[in-house]
PDB file of N, CA and C in Angstrom:
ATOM      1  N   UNK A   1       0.829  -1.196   0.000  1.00  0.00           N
ATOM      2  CA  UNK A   1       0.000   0.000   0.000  1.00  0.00           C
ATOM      3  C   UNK A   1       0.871   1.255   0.000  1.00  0.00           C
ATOM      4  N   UNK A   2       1.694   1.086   0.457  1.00  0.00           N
ATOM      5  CA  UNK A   2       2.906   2.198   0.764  1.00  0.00           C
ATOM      6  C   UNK A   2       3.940   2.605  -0.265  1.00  0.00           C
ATOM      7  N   UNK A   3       3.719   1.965  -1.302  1.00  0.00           N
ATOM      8  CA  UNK A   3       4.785   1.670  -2.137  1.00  0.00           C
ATOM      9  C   UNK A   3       3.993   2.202  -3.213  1.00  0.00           C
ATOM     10  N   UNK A   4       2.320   2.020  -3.465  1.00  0.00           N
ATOM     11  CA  UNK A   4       1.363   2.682  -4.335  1.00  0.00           C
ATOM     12  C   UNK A   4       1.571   4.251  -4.170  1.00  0.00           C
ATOM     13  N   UNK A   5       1.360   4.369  -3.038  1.00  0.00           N
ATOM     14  CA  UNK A   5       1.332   6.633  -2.424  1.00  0.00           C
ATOM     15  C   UNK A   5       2.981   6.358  -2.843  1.00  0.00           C
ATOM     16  N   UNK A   6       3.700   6.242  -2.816  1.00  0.00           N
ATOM     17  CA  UNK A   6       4.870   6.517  -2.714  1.00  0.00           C
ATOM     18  C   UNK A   6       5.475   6.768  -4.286  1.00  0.00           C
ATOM     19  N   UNK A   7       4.913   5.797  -4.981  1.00  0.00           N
ATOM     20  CA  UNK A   7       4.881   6.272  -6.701  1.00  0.00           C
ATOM     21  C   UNK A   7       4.033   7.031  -7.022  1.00  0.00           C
ATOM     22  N   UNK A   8       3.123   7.395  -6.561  1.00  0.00           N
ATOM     23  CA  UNK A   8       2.100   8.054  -6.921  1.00  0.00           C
ATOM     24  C   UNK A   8       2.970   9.797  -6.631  1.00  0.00           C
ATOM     25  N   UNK A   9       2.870   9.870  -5.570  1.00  0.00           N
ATOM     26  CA  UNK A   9       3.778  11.327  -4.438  1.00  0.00           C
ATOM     27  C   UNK A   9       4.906  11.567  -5.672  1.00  0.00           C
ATOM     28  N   UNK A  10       5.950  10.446  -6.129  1.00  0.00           N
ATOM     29  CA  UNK A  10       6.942  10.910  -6.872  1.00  0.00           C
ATOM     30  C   UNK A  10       6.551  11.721  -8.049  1.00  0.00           C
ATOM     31  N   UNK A  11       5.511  10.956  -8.719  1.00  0.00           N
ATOM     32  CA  UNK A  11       5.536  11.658  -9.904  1.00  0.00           C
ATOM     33  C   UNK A  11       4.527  13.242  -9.856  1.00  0.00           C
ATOM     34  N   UNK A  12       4.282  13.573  -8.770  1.00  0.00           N
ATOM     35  CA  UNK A  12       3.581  14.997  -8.816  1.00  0.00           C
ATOM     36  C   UNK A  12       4.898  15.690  -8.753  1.00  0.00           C
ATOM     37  N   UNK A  13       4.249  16.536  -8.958  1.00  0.00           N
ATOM     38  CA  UNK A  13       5.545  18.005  -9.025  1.00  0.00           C
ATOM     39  C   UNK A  13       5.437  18.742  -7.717  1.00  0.00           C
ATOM     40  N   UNK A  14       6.288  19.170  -7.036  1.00  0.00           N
ATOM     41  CA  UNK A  14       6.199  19.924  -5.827  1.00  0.00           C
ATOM     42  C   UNK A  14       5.234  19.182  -4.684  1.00  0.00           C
ATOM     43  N   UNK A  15       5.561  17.593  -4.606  1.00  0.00           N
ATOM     44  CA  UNK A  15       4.950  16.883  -3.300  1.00  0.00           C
ATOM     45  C   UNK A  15       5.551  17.393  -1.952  1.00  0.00           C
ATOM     46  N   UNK A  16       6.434  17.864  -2.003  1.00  0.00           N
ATOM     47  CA  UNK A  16       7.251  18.549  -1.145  1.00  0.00           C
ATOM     48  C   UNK A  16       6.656  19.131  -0.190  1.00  0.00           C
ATOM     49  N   UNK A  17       5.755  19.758  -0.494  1.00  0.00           N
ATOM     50  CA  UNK A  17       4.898  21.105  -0.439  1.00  0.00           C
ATOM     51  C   UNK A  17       4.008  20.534   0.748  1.00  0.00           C
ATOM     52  N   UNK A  18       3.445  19.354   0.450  1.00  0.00           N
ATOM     53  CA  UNK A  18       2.288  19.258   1.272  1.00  0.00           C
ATOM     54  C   UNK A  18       2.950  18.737   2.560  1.00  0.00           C
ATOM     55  N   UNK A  19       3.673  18.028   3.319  1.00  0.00           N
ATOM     56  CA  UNK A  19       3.791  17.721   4.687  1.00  0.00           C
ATOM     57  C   UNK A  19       4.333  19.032   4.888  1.00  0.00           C
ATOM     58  N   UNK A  20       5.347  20.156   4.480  1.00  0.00           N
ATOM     59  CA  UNK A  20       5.464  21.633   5.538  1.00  0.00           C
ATOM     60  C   UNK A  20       3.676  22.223   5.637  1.00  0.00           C
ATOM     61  N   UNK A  21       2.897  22.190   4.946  1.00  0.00           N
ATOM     62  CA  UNK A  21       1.677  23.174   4.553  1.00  0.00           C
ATOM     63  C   UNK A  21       0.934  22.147   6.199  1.00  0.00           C
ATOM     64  N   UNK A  22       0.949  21.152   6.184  1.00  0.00           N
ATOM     65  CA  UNK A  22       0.058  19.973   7.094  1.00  0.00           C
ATOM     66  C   UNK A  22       0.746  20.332   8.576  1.00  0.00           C
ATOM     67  N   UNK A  23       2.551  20.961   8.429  1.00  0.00           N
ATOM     68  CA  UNK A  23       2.996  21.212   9.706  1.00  0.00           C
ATOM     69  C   UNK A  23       2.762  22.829   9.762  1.00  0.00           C
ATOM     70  N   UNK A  24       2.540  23.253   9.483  1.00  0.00           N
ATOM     71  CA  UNK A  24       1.907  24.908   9.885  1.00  0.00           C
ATOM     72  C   UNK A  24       0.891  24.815   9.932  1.00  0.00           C
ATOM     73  N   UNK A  25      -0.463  23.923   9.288  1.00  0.00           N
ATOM     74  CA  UNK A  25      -1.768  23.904   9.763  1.00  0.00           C
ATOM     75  C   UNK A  25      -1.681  23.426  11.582  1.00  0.00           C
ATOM     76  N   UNK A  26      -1.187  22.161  11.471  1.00  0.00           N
ATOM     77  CA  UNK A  26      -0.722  21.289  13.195  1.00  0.00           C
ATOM     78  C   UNK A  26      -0.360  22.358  14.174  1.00  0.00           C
ATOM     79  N   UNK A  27       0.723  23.352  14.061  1.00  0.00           N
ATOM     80  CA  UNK A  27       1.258  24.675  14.568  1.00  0.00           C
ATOM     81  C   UNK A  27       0.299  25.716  14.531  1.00  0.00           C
ATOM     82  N   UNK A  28      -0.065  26.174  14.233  1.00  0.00           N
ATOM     83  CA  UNK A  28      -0.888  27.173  14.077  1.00  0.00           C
ATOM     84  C   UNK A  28      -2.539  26.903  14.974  1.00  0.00           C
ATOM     85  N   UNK A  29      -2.968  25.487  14.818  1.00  0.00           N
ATOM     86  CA  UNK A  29      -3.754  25.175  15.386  1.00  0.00           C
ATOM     87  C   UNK A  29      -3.853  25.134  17.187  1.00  0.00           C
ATOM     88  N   UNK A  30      -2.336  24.476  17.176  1.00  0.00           N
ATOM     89  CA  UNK A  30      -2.085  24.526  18.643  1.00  0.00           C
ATOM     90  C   UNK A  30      -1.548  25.940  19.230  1.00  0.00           C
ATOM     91  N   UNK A  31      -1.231  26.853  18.643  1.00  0.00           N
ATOM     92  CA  UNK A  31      -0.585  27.859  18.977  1.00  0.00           C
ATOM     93  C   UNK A  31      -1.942  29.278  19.189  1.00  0.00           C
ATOM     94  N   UNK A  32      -3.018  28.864  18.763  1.00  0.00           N
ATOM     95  CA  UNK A  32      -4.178  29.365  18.928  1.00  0.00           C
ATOM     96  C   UNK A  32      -5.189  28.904  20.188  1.00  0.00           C
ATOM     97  N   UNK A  33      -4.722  27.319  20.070  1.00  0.00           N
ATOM     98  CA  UNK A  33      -5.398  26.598  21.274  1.00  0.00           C
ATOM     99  C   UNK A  33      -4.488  27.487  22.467  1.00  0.00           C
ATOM    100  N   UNK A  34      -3.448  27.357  22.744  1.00  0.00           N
ATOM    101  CA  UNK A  34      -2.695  27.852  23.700  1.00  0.00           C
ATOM    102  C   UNK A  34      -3.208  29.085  23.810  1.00  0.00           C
ATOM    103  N   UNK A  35      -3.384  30.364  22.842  1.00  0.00           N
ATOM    104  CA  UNK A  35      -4.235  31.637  23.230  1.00  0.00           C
ATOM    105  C   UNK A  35      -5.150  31.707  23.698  1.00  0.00           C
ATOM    106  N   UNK A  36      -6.301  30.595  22.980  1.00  0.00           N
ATOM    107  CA  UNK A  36      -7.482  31.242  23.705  1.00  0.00           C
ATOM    108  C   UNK A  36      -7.742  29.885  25.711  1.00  0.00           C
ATOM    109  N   UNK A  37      -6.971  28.880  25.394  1.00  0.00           N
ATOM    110  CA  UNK A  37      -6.419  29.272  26.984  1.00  0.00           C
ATOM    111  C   UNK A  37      -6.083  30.132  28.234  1.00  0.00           C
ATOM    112  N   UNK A  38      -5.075  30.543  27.382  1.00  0.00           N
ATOM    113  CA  UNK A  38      -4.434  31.592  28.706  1.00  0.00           C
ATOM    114  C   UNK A  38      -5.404  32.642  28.533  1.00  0.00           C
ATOM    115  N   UNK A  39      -6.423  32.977  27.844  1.00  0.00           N
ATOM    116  CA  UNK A  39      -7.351  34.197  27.815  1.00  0.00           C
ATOM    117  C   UNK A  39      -8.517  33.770  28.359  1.00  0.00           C
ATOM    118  N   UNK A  40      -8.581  32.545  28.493  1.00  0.00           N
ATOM    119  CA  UNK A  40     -10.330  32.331  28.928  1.00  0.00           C
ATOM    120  C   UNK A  40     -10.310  32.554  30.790  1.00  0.00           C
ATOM    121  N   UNK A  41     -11.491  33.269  31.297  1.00  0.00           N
ATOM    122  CA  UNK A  41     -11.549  33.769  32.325  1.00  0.00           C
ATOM    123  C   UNK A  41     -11.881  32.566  33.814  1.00  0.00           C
ATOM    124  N   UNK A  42     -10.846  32.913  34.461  1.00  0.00           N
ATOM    125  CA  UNK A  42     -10.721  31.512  35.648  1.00  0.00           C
ATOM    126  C   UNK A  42     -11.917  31.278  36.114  1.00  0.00           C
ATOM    127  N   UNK A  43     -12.597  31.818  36.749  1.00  0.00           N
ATOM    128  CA  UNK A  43     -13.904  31.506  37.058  1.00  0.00           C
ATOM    129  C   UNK A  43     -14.641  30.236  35.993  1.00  0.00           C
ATOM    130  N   UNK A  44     -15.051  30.608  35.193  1.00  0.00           N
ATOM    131  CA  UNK A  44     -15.000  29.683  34.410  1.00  0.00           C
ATOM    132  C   UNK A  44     -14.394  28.784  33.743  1.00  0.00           C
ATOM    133  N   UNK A  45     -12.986  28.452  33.975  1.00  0.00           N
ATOM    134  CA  UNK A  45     -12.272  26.908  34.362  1.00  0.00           C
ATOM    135  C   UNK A  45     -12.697  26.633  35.459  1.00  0.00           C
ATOM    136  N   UNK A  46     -12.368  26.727  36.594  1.00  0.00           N
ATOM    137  CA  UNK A  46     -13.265  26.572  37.751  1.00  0.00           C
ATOM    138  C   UNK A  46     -14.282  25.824  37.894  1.00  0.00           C
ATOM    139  N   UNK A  47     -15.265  26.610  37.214  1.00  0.00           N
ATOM    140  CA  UNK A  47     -16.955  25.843  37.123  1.00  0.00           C
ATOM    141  C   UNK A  47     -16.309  24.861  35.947  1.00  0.00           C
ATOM    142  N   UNK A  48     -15.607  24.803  35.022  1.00  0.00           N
ATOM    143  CA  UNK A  48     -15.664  23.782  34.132  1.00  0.00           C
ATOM    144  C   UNK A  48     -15.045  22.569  34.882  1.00  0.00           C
ATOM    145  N   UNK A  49     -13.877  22.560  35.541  1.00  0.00           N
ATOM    146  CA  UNK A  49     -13.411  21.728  36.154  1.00  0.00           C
ATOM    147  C   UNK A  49     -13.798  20.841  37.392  1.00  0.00           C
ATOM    148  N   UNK A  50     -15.055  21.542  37.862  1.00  0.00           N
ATOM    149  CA  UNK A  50     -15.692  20.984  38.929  1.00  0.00           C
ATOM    150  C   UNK A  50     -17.148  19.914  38.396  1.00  0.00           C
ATOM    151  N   UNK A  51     -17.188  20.318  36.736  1.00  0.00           N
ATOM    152  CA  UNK A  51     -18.676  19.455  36.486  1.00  0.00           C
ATOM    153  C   UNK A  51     -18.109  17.897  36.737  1.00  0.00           C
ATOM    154  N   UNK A  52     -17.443  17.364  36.802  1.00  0.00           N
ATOM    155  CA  UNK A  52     -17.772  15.794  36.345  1.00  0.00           C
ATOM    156  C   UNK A  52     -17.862  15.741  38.152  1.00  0.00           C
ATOM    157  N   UNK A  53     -17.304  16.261  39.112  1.00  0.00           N
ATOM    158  CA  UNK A  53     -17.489  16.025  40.880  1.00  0.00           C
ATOM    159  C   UNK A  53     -19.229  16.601  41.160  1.00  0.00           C
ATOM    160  N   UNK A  54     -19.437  17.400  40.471  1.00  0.00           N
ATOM    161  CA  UNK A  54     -20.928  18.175  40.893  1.00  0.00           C
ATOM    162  C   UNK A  54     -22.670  17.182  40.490  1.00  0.00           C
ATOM    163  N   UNK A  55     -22.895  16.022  42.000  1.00  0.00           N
ATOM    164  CA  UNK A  55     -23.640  15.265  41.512  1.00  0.00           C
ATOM    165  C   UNK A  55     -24.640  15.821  41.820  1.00  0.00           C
ATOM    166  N   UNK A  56     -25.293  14.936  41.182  1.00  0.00           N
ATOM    167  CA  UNK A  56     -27.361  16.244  41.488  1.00  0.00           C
ATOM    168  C   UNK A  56     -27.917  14.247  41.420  1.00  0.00           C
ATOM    169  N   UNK A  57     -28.917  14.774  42.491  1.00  0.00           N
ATOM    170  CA  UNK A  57     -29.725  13.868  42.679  1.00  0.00           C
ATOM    171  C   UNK A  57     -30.781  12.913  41.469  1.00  0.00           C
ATOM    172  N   UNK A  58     -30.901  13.775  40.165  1.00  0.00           N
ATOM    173  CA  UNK A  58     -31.456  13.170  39.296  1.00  0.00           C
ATOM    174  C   UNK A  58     -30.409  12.486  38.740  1.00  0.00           C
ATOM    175  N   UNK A  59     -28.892  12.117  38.822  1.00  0.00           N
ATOM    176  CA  UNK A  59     -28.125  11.179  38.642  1.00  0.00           C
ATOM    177  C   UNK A  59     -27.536   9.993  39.150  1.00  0.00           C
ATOM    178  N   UNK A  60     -28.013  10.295  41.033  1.00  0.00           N
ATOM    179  CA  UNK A  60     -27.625   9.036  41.384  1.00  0.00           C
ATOM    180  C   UNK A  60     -29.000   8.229  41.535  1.00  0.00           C
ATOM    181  N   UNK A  61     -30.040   9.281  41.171  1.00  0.00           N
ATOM    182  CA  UNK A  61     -31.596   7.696  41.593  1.00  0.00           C
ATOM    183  C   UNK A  61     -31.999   7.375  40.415  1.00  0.00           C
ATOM    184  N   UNK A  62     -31.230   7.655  39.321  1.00  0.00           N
ATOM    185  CA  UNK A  62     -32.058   7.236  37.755  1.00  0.00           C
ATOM    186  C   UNK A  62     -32.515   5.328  37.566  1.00  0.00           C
ATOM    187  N   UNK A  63     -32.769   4.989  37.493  1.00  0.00           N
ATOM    188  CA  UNK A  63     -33.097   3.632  37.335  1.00  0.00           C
ATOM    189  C   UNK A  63     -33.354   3.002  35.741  1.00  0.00           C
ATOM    190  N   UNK A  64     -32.618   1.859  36.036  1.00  0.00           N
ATOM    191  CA  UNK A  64     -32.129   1.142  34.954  1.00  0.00           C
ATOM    192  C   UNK A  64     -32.595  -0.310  34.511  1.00  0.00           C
TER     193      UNK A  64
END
């Protein structure tokens, strides 16, 4: 299977191109994730980080 993409990749012109273009999409993606991180307001990590501990009674009597 590997050996099919691999003749295939040779004979385009400028295959080159596409794994840097796939590593600046990868970069760019995470480097945005990391912004809107450090910008999102603590309080709300907080409340986000506390839902899976915060039980409510319509979850522990549900019946099955």
């Amino acid at each position: 299977m590997f050996k099919f993409i691999k003749q295939y990749a040779e004979k385009m012109d400028h295959a080159n191109i596409y794994p840097m273009i796939s590593l600046v999409i990868f970069f760019l993606f995470f480097v945005v994730l990391l912004y809107y991180v450090k910008k999102m307001d603590k309080k709300n990590v907080e409340a986000m980080s506390n839902i899976p501990l915060d039980l409510t009674e319509e979850s522990t009597t549900q019946n099955y």
